[in-house]
Protein backbone atom coordinates (compact mmCIF):
# COMPACT_ATOMS: atom_id res chain seq x y z
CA UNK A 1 0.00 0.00 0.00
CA UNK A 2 1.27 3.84 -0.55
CA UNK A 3 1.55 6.00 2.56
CA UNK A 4 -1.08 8.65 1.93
CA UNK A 5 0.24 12.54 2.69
CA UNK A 6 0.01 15.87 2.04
CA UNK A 7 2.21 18.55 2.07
CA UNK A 8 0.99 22.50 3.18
CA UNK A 9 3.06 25.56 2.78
CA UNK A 10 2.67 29.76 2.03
CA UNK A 11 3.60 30.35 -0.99
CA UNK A 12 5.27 32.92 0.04
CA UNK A 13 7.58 30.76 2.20
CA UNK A 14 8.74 27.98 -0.52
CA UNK A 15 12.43 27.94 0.47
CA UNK A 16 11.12 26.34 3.98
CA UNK A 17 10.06 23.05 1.70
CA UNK A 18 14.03 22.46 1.63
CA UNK A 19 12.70 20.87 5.19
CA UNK A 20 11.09 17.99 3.73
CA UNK A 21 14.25 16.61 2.30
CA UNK A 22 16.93 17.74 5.14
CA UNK A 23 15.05 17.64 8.23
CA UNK A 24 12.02 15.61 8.21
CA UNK A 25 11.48 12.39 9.75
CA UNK A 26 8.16 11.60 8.92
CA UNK A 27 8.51 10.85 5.51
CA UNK A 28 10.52 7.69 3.74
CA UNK A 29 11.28 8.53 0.64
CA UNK A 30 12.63 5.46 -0.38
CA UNK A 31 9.28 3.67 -0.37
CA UNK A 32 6.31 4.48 -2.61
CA UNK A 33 3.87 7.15 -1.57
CA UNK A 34 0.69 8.84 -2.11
CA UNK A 35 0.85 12.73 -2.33
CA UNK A 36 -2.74 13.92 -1.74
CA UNK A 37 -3.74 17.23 -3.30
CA UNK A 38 -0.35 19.71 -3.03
CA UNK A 39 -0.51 23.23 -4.55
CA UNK A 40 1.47 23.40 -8.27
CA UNK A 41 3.91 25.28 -6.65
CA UNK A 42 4.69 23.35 -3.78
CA UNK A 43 4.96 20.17 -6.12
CA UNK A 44 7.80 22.21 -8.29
CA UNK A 45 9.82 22.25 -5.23
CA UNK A 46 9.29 18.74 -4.09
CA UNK A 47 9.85 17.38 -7.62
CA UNK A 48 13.23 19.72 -7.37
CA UNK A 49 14.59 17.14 -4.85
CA UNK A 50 12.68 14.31 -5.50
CA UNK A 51 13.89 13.57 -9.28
CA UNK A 52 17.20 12.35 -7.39
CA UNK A 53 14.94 9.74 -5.80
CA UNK A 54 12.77 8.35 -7.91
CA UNK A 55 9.76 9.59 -10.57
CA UNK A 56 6.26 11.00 -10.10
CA UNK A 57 3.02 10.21 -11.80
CA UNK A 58 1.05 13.19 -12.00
CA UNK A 59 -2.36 14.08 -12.00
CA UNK A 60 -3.44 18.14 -12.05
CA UNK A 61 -6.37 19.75 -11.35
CA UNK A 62 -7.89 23.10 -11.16
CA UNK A 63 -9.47 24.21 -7.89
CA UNK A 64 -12.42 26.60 -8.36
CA UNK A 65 -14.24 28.34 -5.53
CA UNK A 66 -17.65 29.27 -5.61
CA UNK A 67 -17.20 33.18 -5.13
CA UNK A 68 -20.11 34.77 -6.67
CA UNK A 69 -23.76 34.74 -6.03
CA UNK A 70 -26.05 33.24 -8.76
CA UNK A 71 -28.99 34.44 -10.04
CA UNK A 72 -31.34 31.99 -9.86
CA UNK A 73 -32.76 32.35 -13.88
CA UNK A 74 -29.78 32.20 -15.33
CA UNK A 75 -29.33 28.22 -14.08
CA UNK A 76 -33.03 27.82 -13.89
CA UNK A 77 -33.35 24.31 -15.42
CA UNK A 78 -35.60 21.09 -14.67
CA UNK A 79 -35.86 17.57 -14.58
CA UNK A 80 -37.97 16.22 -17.60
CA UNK A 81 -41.26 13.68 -16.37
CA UNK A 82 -39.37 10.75 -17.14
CA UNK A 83 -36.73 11.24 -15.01
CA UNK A 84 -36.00 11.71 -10.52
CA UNK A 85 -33.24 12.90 -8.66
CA UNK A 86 -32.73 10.73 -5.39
CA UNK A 87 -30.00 10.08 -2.23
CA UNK A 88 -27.10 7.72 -3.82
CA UNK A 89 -26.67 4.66 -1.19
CA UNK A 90 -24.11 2.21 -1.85
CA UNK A 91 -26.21 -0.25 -4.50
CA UNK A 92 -24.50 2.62 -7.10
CA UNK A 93 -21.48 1.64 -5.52
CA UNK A 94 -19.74 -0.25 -8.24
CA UNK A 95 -21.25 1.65 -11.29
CA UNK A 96 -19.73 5.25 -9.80
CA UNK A 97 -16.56 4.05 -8.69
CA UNK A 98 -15.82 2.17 -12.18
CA UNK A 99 -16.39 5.33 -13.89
CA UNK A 100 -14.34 7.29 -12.00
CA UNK A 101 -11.31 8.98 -14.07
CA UNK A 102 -8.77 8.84 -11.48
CA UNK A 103 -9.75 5.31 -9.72
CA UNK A 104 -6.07 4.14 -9.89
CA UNK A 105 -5.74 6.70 -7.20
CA UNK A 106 -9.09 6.44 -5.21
CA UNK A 107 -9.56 3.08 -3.59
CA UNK A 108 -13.01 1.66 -3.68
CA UNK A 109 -13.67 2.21 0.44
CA UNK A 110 -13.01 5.71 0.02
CA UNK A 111 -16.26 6.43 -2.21
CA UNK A 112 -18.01 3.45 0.57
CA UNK A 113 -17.56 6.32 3.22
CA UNK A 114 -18.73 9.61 0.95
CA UNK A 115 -22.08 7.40 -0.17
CA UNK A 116 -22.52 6.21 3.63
CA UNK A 117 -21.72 9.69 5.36
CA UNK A 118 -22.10 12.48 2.89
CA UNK A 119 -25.06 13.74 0.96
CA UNK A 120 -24.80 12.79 -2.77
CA UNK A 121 -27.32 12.40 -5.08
CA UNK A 122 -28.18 11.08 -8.44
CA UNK A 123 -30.21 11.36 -11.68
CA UNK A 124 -32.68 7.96 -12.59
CA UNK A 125 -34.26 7.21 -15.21
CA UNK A 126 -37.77 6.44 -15.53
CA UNK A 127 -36.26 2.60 -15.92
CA UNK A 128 -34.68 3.46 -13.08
CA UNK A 129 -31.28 3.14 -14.23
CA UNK A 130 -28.63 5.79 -12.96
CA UNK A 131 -28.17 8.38 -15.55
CA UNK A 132 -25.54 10.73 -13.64
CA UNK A 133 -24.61 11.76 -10.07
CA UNK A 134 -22.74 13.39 -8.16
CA UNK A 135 -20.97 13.19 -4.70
CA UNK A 136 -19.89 15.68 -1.60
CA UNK A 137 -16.08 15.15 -0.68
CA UNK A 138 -14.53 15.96 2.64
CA UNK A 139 -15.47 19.59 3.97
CA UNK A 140 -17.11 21.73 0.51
CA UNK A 141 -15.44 19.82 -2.38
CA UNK A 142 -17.73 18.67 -5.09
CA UNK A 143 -16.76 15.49 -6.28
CA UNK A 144 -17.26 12.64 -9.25
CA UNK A 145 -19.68 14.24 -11.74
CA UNK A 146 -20.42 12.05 -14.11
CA UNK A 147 -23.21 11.50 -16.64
CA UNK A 148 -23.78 8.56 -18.73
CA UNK A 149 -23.36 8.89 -22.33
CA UNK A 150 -26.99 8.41 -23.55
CA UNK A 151 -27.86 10.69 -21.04
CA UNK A 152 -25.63 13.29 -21.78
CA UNK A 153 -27.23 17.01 -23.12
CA UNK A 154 -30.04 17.15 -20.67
CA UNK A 155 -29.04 19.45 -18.43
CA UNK A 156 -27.93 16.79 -15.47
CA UNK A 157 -25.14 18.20 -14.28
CA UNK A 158 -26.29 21.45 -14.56
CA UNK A 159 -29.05 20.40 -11.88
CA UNK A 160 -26.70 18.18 -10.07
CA UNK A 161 -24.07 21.00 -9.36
CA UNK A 162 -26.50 23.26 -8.39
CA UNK A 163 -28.92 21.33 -5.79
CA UNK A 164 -24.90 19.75 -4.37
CA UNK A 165 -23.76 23.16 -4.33
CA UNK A 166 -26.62 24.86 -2.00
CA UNK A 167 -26.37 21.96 0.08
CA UNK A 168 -22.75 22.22 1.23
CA UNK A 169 -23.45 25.94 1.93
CA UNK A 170 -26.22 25.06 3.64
CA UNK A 171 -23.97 22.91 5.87
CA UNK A 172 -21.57 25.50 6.39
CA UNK A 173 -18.73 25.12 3.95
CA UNK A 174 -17.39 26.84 1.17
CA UNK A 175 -17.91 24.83 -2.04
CA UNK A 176 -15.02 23.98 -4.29
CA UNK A 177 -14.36 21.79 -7.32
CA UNK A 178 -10.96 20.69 -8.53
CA UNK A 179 -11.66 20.03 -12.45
CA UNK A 180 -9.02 18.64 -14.89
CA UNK A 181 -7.19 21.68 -17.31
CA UNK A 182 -8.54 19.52 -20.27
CA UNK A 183 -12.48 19.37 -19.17
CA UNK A 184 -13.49 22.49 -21.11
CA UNK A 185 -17.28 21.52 -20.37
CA UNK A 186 -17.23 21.35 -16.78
CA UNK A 187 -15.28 24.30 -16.57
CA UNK A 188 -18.35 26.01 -18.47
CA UNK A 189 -20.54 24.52 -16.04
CA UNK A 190 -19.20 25.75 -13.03
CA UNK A 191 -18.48 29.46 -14.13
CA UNK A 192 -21.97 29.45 -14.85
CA UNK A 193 -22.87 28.74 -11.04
CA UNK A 194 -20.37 31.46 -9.93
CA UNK A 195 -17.22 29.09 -9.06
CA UNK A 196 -13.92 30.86 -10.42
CA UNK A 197 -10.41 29.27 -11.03
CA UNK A 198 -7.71 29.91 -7.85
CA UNK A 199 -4.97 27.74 -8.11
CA UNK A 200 -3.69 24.33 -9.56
CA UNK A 201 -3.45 21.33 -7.35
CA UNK A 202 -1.82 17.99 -7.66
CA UNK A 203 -2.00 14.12 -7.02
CA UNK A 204 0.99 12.37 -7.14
CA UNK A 205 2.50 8.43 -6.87
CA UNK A 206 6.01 8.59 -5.97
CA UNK A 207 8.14 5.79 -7.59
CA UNK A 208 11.30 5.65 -6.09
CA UNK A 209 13.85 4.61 -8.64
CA UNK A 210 15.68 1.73 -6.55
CA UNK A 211 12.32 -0.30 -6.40
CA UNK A 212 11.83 -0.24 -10.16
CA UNK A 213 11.62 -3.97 -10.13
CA UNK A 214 8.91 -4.20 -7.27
CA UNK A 215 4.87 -4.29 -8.48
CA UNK A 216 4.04 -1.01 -6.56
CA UNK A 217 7.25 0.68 -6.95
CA UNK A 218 9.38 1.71 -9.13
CA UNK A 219 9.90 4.93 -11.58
CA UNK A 220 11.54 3.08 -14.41
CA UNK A 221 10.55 0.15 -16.01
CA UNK A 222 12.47 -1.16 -19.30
């Protein structure tokens, strides 16, 4: 298994990350790791040292911030006859989690907990097959969008986003959304419900070099 971490810093106080490598103890960096979403700027530093040791595998996002109020007809959209939105419980366990982009990095228990715990919801059809849904991360993040492709240009996410967003206000947090540079459309999405682009974050799996030969390890392979 990776060791799961995360690493915060000012970014007006970079030099300090010179730490990680000289003085911390916490951290082995000869084994394979897990670095949980870092600020773009604090994974240049890391990635500084860390190309000595071994090689990364990357994955970035974009972290927007809902920072402006809505109004509510420009999003104004609803749910055709034929179709319900309803509480996700873990039945839709398998079908969200294979269809997750990043599920090399997300094990399986973790999306048990946000479907168990958190409120997240989901479009069905009048079949009642799931047609998209959409989960609440940890504190305000929005998390795993996703609509089916013969489902797709209804206006689900749209709907989805906006009943997931008022609920994590309502519960006291400020909602976020980390969204890959590539996913034009969700970035459309979002803007339209007020969210704006702060910084870029990053996932990373650390392969140190000298376990190139081991199954989990290893940051070059012939």
């Amino acid at each position: 298994m990776y060791e799961s971490f995360s690493v915060f810093c000012p970014c007006d106080q970079l030099d300090n990350l010179c730490l990680l490598k000289e003085e911390d103890v916490l951290i082995d960096w000869t084994k394979p790791l897990y670095l949980n979403f870092t600020h773009a700027l604090i994974m240049e530093k890391i990635e500084e040292f860390y190309s000595e040791i071994g090689t990364l595998e990357k994955l970035t996002g974009e972290v927007f911030f809902q920072s402006e109020p809505v109004e509510e007809e420009c999003t104004e959209m609803k749910l055709a006859d034929d179709a319900e939105m309803l509480q996700l419980s873990l039945e839709q366990l398998s079908t969200i989690y294979e269809l997750y982009p990043a599920n090399h990095m997300e094990c399986v228990e973790v999306f048990e907990k946000l479907l168990d715990k958190l409120p997240c919801y989901g479009i069905f059809s009048q079949k009642g097959e799931l047609a998209a849904w959409m989960v609440q991360s940890y504190y305000g993040a929005m998390f795993s969008m996703q609509t089916k492709p013969d489902y797709r240009r209804k206006g689900y996410g749209l709907i989805l986003a906006k009943y997931l967003t008022k609920i994590v206000k309502d519960r006291g947090y400020l909602p976020f959304v980390v969204i890959r540079p590539e996913n034009d459309a969700s970035k459309g999405l979002y803007t339209k419900l007020g969210f704006k682009k702060h910084f870029q974050t990053i996932r990373a799996i650390l392969h140190p070099n000298d376990m190139a030969n081991d199954q989990q390890g290893g940051g070059e392979v012939s």
